[in-house]
Protein backbone atom coordinates (compact mmCIF):
# COMPACT_ATOMS: atom_id res chain seq x y z
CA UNK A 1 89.39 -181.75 113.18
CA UNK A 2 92.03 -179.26 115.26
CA UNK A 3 94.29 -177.21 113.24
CA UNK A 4 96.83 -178.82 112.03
CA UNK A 5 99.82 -176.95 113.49
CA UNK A 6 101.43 -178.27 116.96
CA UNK A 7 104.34 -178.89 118.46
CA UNK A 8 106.25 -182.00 118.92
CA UNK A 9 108.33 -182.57 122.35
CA UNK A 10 110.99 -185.81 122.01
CA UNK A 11 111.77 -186.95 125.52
CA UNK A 12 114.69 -188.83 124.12
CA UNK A 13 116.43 -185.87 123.04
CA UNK A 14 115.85 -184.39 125.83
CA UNK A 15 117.32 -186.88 127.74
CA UNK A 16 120.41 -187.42 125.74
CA UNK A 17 121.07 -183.48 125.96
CA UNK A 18 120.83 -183.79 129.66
CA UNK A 19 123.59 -186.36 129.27
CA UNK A 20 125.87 -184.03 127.39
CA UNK A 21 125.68 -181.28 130.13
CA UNK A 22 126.63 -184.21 132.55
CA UNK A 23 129.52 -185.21 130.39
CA UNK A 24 130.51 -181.45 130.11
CA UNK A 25 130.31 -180.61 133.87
CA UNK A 26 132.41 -183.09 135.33
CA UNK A 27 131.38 -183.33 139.32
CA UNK A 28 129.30 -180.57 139.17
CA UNK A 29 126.02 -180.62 140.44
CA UNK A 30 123.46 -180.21 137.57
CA UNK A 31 120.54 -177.42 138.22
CA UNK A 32 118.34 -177.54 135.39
CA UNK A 33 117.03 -174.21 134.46
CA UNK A 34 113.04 -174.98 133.29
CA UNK A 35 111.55 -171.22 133.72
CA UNK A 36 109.10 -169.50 131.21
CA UNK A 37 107.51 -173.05 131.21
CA UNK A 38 110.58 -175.09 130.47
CA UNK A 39 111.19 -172.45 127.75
CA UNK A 40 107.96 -173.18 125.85
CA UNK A 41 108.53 -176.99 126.34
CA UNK A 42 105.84 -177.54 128.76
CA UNK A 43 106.73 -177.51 132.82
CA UNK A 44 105.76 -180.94 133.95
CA UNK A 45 106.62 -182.96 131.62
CA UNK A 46 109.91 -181.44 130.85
CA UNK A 47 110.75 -181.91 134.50
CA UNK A 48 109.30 -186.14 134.40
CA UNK A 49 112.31 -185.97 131.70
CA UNK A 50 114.61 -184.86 133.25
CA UNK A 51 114.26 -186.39 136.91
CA UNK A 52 117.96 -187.25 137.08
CA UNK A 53 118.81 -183.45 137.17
CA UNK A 54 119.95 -183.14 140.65
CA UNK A 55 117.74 -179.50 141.54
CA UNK A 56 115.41 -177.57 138.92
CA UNK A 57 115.36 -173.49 138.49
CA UNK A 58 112.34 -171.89 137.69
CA UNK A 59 111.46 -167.89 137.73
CA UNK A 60 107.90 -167.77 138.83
CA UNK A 61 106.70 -168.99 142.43
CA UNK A 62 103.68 -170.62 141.07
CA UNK A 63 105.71 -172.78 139.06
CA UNK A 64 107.27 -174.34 141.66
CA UNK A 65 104.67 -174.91 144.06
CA UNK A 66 102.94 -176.49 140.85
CA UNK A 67 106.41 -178.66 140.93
CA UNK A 68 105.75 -178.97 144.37
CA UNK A 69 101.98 -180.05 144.40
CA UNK A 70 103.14 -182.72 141.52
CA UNK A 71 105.12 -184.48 143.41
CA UNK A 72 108.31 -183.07 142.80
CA UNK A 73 110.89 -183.41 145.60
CA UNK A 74 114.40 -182.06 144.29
CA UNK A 75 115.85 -178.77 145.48
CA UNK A 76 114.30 -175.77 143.50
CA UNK A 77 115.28 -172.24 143.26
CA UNK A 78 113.92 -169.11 142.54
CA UNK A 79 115.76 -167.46 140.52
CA UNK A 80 114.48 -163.75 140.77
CA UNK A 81 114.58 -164.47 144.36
CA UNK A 82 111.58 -163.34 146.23
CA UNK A 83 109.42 -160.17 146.21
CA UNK A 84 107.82 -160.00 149.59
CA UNK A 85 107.44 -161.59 152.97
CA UNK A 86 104.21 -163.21 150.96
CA UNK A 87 106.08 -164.69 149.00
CA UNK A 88 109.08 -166.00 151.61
CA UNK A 89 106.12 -167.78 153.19
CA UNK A 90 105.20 -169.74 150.66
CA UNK A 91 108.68 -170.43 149.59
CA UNK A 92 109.08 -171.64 153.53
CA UNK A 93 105.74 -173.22 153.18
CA UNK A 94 107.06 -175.54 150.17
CA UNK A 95 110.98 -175.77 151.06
CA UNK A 96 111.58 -173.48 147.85
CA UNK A 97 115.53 -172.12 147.94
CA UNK A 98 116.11 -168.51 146.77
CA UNK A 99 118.26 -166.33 145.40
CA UNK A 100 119.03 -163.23 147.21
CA UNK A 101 120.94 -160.14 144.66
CA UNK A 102 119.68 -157.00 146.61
CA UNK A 103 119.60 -155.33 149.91
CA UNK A 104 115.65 -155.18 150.52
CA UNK A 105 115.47 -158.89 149.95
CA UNK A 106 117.55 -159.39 152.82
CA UNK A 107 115.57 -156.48 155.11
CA UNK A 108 112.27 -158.54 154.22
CA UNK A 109 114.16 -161.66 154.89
CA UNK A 110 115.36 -160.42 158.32
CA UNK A 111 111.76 -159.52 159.18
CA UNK A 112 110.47 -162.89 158.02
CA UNK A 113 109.61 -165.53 161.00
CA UNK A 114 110.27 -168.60 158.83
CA UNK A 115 109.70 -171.98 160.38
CA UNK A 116 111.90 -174.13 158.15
CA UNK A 117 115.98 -173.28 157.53
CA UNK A 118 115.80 -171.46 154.23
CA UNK A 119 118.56 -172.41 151.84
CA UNK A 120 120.06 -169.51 149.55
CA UNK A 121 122.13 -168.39 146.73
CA UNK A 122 124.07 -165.08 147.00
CA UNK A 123 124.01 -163.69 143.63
CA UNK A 124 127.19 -161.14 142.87
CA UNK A 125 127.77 -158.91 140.53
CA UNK A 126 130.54 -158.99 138.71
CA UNK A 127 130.20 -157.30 135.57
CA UNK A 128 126.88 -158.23 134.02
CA UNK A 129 124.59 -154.85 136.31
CA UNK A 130 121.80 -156.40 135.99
CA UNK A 131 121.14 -158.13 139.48
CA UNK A 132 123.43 -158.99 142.15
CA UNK A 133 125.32 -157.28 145.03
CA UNK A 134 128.72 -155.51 144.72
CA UNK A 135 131.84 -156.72 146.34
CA UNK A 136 131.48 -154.34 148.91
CA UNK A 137 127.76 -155.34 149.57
CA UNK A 138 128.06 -158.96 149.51
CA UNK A 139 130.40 -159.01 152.32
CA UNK A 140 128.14 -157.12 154.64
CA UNK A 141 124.82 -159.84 152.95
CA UNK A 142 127.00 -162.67 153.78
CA UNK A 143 128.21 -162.01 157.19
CA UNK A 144 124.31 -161.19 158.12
CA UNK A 145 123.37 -164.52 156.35
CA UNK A 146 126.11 -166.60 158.16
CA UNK A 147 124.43 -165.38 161.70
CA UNK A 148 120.79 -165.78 161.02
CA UNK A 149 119.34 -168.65 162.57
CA UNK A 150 117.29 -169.58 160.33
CA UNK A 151 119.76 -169.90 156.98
CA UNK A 152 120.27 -173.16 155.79
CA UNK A 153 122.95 -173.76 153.28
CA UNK A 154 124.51 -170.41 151.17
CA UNK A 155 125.26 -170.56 147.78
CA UNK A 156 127.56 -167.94 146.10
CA UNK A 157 126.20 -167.31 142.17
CA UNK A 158 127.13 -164.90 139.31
CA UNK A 159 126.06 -164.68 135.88
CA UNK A 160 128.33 -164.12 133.07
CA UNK A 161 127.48 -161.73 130.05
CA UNK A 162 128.96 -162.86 126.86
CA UNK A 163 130.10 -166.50 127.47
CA UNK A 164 128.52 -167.45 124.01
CA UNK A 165 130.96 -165.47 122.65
CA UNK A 166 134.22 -166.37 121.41
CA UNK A 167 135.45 -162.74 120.75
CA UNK A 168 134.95 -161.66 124.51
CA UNK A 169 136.85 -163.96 126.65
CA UNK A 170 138.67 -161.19 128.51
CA UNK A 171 135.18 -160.49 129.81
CA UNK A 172 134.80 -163.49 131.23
CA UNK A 173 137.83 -163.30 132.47
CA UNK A 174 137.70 -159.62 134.43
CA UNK A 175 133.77 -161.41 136.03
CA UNK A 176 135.83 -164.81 137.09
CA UNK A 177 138.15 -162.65 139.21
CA UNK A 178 136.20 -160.44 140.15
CA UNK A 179 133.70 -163.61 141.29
CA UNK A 180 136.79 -165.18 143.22
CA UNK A 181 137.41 -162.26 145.51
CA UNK A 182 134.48 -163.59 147.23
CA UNK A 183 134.85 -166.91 146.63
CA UNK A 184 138.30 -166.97 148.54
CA UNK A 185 137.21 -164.80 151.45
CA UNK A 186 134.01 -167.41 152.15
CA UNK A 187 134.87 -170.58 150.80
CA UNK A 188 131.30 -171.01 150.00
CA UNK A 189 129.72 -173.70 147.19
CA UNK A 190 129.87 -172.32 144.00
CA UNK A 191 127.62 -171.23 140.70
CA UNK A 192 128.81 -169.78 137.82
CA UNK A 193 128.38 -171.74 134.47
CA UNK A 194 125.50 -171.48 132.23
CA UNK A 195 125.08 -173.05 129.03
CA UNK A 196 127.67 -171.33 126.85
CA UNK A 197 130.01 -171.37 129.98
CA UNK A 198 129.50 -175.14 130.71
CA UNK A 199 130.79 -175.84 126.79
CA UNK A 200 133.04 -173.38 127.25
CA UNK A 201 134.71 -172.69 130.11
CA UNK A 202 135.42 -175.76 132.37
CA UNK A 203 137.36 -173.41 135.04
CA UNK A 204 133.68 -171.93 135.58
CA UNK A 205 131.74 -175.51 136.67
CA UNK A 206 132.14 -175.20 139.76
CA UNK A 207 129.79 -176.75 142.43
CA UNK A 208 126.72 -176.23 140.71
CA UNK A 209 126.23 -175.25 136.62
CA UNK A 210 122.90 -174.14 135.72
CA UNK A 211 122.04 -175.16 132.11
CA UNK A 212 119.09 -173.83 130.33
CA UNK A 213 118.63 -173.89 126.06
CA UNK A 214 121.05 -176.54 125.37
CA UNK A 215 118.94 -178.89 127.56
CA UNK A 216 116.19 -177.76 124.85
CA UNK A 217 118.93 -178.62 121.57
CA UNK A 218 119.87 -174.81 120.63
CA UNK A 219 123.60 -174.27 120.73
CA UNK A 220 124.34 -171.67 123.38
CA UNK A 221 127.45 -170.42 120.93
CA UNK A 222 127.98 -168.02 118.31
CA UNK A 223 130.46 -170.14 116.41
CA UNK A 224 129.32 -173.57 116.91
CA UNK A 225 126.01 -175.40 115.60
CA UNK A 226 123.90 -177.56 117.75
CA UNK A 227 124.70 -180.70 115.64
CA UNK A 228 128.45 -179.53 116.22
CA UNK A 229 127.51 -180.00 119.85
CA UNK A 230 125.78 -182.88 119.89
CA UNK A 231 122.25 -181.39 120.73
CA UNK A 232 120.01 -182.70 119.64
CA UNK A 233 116.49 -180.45 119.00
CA UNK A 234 113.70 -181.23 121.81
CA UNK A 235 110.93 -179.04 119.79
CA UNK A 236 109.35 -179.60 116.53
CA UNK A 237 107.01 -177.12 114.99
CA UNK A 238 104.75 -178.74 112.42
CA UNK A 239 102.00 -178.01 110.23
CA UNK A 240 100.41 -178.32 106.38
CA UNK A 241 99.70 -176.46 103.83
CA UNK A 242 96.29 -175.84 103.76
CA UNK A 243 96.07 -174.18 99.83
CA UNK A 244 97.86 -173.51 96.42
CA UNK A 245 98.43 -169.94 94.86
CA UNK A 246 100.05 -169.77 91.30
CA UNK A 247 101.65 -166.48 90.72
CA UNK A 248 102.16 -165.12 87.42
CA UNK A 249 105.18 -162.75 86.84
CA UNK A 250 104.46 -159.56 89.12
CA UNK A 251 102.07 -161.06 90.94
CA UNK A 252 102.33 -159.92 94.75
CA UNK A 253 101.40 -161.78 97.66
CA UNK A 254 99.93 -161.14 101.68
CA UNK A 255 99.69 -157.71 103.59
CA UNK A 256 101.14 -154.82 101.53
CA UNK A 257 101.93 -156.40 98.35
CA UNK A 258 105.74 -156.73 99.87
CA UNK A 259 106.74 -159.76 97.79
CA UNK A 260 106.06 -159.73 93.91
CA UNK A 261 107.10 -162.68 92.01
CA UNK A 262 109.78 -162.20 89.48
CA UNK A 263 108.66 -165.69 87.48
CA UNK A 264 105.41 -167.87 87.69
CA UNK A 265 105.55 -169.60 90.70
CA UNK A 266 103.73 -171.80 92.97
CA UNK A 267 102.72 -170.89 96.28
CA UNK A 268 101.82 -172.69 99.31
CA UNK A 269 99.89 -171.35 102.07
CA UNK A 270 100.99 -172.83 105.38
CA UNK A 271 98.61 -172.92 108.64
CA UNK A 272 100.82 -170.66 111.16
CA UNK A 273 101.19 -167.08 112.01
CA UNK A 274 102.38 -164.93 114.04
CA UNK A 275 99.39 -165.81 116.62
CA UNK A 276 101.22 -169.05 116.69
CA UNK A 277 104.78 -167.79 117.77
CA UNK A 278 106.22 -167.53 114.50
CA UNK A 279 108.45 -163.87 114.00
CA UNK A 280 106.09 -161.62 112.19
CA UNK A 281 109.52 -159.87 111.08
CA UNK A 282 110.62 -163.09 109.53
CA UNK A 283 111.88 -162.28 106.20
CA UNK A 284 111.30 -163.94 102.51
CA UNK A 285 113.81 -166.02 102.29
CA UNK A 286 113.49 -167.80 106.01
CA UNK A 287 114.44 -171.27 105.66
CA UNK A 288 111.59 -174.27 105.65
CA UNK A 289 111.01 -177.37 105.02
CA UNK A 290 107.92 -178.93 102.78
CA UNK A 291 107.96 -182.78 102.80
CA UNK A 292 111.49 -182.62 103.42
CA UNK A 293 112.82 -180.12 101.60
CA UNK A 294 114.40 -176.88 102.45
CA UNK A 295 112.25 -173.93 100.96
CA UNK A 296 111.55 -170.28 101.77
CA UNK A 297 109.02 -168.28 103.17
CA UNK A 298 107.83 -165.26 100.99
CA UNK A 299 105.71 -162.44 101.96
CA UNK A 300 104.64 -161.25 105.51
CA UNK A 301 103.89 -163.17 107.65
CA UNK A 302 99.95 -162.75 108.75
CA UNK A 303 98.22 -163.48 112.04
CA UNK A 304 97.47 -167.36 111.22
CA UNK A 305 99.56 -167.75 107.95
CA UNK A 306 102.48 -167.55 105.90
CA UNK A 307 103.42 -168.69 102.42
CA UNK A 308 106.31 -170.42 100.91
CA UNK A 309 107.93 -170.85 97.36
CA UNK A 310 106.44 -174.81 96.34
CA UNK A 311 108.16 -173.57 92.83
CA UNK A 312 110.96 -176.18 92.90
CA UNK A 313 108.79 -178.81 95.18
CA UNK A 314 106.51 -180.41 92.27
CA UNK A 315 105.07 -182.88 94.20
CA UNK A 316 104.36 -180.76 97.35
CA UNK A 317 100.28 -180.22 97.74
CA UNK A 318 97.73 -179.37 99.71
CA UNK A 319 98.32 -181.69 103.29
CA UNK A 320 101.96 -181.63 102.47
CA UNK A 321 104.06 -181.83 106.36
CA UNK A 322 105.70 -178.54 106.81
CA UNK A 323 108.32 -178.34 109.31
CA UNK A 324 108.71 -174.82 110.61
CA UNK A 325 111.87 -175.54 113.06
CA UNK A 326 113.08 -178.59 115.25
CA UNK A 327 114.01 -181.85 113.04
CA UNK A 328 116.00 -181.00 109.77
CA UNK A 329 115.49 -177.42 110.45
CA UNK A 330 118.11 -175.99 113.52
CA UNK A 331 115.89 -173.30 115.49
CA UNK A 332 119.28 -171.25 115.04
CA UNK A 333 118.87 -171.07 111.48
CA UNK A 334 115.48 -169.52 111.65
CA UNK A 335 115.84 -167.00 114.06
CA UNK A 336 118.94 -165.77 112.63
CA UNK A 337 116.97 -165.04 109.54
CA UNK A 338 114.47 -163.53 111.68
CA UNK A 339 116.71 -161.18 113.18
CA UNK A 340 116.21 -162.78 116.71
CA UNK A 341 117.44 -165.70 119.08
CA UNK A 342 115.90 -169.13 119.34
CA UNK A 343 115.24 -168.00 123.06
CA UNK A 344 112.62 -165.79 121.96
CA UNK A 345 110.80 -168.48 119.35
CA UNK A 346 111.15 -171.22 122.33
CA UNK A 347 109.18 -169.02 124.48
CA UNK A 348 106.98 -166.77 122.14
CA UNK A 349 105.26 -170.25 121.21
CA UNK A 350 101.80 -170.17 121.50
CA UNK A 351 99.32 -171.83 123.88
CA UNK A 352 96.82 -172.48 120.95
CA UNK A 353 99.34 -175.01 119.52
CA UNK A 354 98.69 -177.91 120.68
CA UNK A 355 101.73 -180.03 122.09
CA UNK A 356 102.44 -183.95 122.06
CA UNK A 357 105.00 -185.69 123.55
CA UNK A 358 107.04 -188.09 122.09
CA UNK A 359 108.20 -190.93 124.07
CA UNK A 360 110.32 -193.07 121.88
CA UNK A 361 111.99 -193.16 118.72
CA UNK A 362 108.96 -194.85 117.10
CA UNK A 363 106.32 -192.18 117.40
């Protein structure tokens, strides 16, 4: 019998938070972002879910010719771009579109003898320094692209910094104008808005938005929930507990003694660790749920275990359903006690989980 932590992936939701992006971005063209394998959601079959998405972004070449190989036909971008005339090859090879954000892509691309138009996005930058070309540069990479026989369609992109935030507006701001200086001297299609942007900012939709975690049911914003929203969570973490420890006042439990139990309690030992995906640095006190009902994790967490206070859960036992984020328990809420983003537990999710897809509301 397999180990009875996995990971539960709801179709339906994600769906229904495909529709909410649509509702959000107007006339926009919807490019769903499905890197790092659909953020820990699985690659194929979050892109069978969400086949009304009108293109798909992924990071890593092999994922898209995978996409390609399955069957897939819509547009798809790379959104790193490409990282030598190998690789513009194979993105020829398999009608792959790239981005383009610094100068020696576009030397290998001029030295490329591509058979097929190649369609691009221009990435500026316009505040963010992370990747992209300055004002200055993107004139010169555009009026190059415009010539070159064998461009397709161009794209302009940017990607804004703090759009989650409610504080920093003026940011987004100062990287909207600075975005529009090239905008107005090419007239180009357009792509600015990610998630937090889409919910956002409407000025930013554009031609094209590129949404990425709130297709998965994690808000994109500081100050509103995903329920707020209307996400609803795509990934459920399950498991059991597997034993029962009762403490007696002092007691300590797991690695270094860190917890010590300031009444008798009752303890339940949970199958997942950090070798599953969950934070190590998760703190007692982490929220969870136990047939139900929120509890707390005490103690460090261990490679393949963790513990939680059963004190106030009498009839919680050994094969109880623990619920370690997703349904009843926001992803958000977890990670903020761990001190990290529900990015990082989306992808950090191990491959020794094992996943199962749920196709309707029944399962």
């Amino acid at each position: 019998m397999p180990r009875p932590i996995r990971a539960l992936i709801d179709f339906l939701a994600l769906q229904h938070n495909l529709s909410i992006v649509r509702k959000h971005a107007r006339n926009a063209q919807i490019m769903a972002v499905i890197k790092a394998n659909a953020y820990g959601h699985g690659l194929l079959s979050t892109v069978s879910a969400l086949k009304s998405a009108d293109a798909f972004a992924v990071l890593e070449l092999e994922a898209a010719v995978r996409l390609r190989e399955a069957g897939v036909d819509h547009p798809i971008l790379l959104l790193e771009g490409y990282f030598s005339t190998e690789d513009l090859v194979v993105a020829d090879q398999y009608r792959l579109s790239t981005v383009i954000h610094h100068k020696e892509q576009l030397v290998m691309l001029l030295a490329s003898k591509l058979k097929n138009k190649l369609n691009v996005f221009v990435k500026i930058n316009t505040g963010m320094n992370r990747l992209g070309f300055t004002l200055g540069d993107a004139v010169a990479a555009l009026n190059t692209l415009r010539s070159h026989p064998t461009i397709g369609n161009i794209t302009l992109m940017t990607h804004f910094a703090c759009a989650d935030d409610p504080l920093q507006k003026i940011e987004i701001i100062e990287q909207i104008e600075c975005f529009s200086v090239i905008q107005k001297k090419f007239h180009l299609p357009c792509s600015m808005a990610n998630s937090a942007a889409i919910l956002r900012y409407p000025e930013t939709l554009a031609d094209w938005v590129r949404p990425g975690i709130m297709l998965y049911g994690a808000s994109p914003l500081l100050d509103k929930t995903a329920a707020e929203l209307d996400l609803r969570p795509v990934m459920t973490v399950t498991s059991k507990i597997i034993a029962i420890q009762h403490l007696a006042l002092k007691d300590k439990v797991g690695y270094g003694g860190h917890f010590q139990a300031d009444r008798p309690m009752r303890i339940g030992i949970v199958a997942c660790g950090y070798a599953d995906g969950y934070p190590r640095h998760a703190p007692t006190g982490t929220p969870i749920l136990v047939d139900g009902q929120r509890t707390r994790i005490v103690g460090r967490v261990s490679m393949d275990m963790l513990t939680v206070d059963l004190t106030s859960i009498e009839h919680a036992n050994v094969g109880s359903i623990v619920i370690l984020w997703g349904k009843g328990l926001p992803i958000e809420e977890v990670a903020e006690s761990a001190g990290t983003i529900s990015y990082e537990l989306f992808c950090a999710l191990s491959s020794r989980v094992e996943t199962q897809t749920i196709m309707n509301e029944n399962q």
